[in-house]
Protein backbone atom coordinates (compact mmCIF):
# COMPACT_ATOMS: atom_id res chain seq x y z
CA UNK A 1 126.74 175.06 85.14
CA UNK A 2 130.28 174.18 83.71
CA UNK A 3 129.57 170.23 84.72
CA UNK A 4 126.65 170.31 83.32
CA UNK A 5 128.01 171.64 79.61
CA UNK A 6 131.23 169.00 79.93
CA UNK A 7 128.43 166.11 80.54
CA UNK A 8 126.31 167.67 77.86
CA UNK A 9 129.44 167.87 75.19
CA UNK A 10 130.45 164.48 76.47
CA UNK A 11 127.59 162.95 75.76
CA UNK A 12 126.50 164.16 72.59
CA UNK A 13 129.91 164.09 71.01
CA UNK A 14 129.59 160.52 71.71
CA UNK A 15 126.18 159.82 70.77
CA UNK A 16 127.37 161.83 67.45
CA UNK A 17 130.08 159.47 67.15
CA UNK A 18 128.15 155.68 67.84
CA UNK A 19 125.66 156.93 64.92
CA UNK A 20 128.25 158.04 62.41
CA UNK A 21 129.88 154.67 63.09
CA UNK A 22 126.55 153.11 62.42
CA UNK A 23 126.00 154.77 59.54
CA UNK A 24 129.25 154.02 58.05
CA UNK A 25 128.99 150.04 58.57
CA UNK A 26 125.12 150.28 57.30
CA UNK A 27 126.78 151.75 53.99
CA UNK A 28 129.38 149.56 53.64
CA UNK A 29 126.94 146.41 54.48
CA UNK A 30 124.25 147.98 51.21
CA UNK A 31 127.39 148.67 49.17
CA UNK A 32 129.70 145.46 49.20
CA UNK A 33 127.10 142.81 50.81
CA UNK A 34 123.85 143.71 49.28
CA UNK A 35 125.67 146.00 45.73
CA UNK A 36 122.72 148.42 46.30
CA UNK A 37 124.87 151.32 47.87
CA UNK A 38 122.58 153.79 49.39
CA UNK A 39 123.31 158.03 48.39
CA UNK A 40 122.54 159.70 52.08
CA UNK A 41 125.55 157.60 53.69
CA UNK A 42 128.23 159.74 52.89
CA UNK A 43 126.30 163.00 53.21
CA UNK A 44 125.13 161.76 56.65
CA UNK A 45 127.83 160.39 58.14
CA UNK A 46 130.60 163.74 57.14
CA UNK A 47 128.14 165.77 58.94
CA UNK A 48 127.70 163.37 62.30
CA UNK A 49 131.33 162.18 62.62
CA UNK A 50 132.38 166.18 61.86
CA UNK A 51 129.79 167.70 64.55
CA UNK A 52 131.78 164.81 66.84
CA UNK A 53 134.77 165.63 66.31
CA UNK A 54 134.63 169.84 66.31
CA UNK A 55 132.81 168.78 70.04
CA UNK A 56 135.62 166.15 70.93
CA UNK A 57 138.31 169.48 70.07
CA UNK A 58 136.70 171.16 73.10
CA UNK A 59 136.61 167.98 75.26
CA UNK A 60 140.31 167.22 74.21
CA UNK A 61 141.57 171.05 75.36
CA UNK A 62 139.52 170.60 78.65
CA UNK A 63 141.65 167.40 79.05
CA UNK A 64 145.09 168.52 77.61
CA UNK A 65 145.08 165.71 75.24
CA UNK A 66 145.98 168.09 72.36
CA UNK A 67 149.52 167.32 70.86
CA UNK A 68 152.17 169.23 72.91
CA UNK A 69 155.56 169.45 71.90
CA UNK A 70 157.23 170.00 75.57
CA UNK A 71 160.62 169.06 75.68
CA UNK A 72 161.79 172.84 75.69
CA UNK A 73 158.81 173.77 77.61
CA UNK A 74 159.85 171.17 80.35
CA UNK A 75 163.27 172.99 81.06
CA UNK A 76 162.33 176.44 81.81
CA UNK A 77 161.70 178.18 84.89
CA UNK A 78 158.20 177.95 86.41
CA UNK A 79 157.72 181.74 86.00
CA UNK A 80 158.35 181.74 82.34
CA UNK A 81 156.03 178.74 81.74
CA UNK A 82 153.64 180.50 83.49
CA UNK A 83 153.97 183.35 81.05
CA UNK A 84 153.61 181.05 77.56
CA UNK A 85 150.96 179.56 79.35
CA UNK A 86 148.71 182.27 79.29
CA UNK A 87 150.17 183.91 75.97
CA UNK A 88 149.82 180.72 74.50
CA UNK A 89 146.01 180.07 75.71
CA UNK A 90 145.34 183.98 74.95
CA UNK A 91 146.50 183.18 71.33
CA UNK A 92 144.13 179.69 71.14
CA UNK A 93 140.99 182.04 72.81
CA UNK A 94 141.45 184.34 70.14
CA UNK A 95 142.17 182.44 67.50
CA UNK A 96 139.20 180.42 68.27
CA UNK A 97 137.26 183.40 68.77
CA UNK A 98 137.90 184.74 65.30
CA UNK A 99 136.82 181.39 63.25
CA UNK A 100 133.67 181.43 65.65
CA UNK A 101 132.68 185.03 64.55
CA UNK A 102 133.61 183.87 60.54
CA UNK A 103 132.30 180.45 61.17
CA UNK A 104 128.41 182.59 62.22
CA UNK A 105 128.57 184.78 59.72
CA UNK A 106 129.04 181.53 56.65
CA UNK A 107 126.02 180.00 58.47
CA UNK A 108 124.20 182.89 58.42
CA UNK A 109 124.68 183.79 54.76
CA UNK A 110 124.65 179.48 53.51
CA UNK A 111 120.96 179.77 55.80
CA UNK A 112 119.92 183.20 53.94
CA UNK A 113 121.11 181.55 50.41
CA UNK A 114 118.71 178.42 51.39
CA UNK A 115 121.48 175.93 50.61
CA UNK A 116 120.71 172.50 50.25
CA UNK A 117 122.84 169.57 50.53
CA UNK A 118 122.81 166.95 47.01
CA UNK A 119 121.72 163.81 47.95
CA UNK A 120 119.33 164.67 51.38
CA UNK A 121 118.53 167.96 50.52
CA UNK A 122 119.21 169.31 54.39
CA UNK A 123 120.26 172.54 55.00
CA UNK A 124 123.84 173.20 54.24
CA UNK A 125 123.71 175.66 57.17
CA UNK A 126 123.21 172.20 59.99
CA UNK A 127 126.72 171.38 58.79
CA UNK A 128 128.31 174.71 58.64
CA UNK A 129 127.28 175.47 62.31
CA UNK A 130 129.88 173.15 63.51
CA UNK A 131 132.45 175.89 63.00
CA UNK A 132 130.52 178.66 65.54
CA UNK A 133 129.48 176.25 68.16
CA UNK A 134 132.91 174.14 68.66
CA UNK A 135 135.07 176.89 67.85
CA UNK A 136 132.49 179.03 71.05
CA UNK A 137 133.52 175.96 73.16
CA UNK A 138 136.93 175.65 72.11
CA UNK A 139 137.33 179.75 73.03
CA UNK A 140 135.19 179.19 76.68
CA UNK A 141 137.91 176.43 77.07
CA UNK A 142 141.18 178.40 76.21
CA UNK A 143 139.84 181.52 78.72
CA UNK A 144 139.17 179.19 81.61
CA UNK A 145 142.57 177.55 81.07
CA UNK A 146 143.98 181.05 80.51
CA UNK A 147 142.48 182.15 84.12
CA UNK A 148 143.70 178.93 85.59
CA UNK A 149 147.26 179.80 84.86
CA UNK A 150 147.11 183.61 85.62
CA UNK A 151 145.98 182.51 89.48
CA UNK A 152 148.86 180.34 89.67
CA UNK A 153 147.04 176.71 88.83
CA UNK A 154 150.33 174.47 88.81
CA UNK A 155 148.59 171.56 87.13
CA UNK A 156 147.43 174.05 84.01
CA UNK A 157 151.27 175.37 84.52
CA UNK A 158 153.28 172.38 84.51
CA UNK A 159 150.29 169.62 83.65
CA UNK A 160 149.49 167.00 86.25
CA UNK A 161 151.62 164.67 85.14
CA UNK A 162 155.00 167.24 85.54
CA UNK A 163 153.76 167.97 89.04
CA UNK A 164 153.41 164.41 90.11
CA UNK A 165 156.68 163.77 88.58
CA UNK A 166 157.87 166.92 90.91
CA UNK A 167 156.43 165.84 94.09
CA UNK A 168 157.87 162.37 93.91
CA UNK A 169 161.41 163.89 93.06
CA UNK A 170 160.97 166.41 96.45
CA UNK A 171 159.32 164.09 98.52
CA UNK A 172 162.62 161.72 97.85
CA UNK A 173 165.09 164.36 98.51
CA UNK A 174 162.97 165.74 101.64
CA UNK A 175 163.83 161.68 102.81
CA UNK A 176 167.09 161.22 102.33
């Protein structure tokens, strides 16, 4: 089921992503080739590229691309990165948790008011649910790394590259 969701936020963050591209060069081709700029670009494109981009922040924890500052992290003792490991993804789970729950509630109330955007005149609430649905994936992403490192995983410890890095080192000293 987990496969499935990855392919599915894959996919549509990158669908997401080719149209807001699209979009944007469409604008700038009626604006600065044709001079008959077009109102919907802008309105279309924030909400596209910002829906693909809130998706990409899950993709991008499932990966560990996020920025990581490890040069201090690097020198401690495996037990003790073990332990900001899952402090550290506990904080992210609820963290994300918490702008989930707010993020539902100001799409609930911006659907109730009937917002509108300007220029289409969609729904305000389409763009607002961004928040609730990549900030559920971001918090289904921070538990599951969070359970990875409380059974021990030494690649959601340490990262995969640190562990290759450690194997080589052993595997040389085990040889000489």
């Amino acid at each position: 089921m987990l496969k499935i969701l990855e392919k599915a936020e894959e996919w549509i963050s990158g669908i997401l992503f080719v149209i807001g591209v699209a979009i944007s060069i469409y604008g700038v081709f009626m604006r600065y080739i044709l001079n008959a700029p077009t109102s919907w670009v802008n309105e279309i494109f924030e909400t596209v590229m910002v829906w693909s981009i809130f998706i990409g922040f899950a993709i991008a924890l499932r990966h560990n691309h996020h920025i990581a500052v490890d040069l201090l992290y690097d020198k401690l003792p495996y037990q003790i990165k073990k332990i900001l490991c899952i402090i550290g993804n506990l904080l992210g789970a609820l963290y994300s948790i918490y702008l989930a729950f707010t993020g539902f509630q100001m799409t609930a109330l911006s659907k109730q008011q009937e917002l509108v955007t300007i220029d289409v005149g969609m729904p305000v609430w389409i763009t607002y649910a961004v928040m609730p649905v990549g900030m559920a994936l971001l918090s289904l992403y921070f538990i599951l790394k969070m359970y990875r490192a409380i059974i021990g995983d030494e690649e959601e410890i340490i990262g995969a590259a640190s562990k290759n890095e450690f194997l080589e080192k052993y595997t040389e000293e085990v040889h000489k």
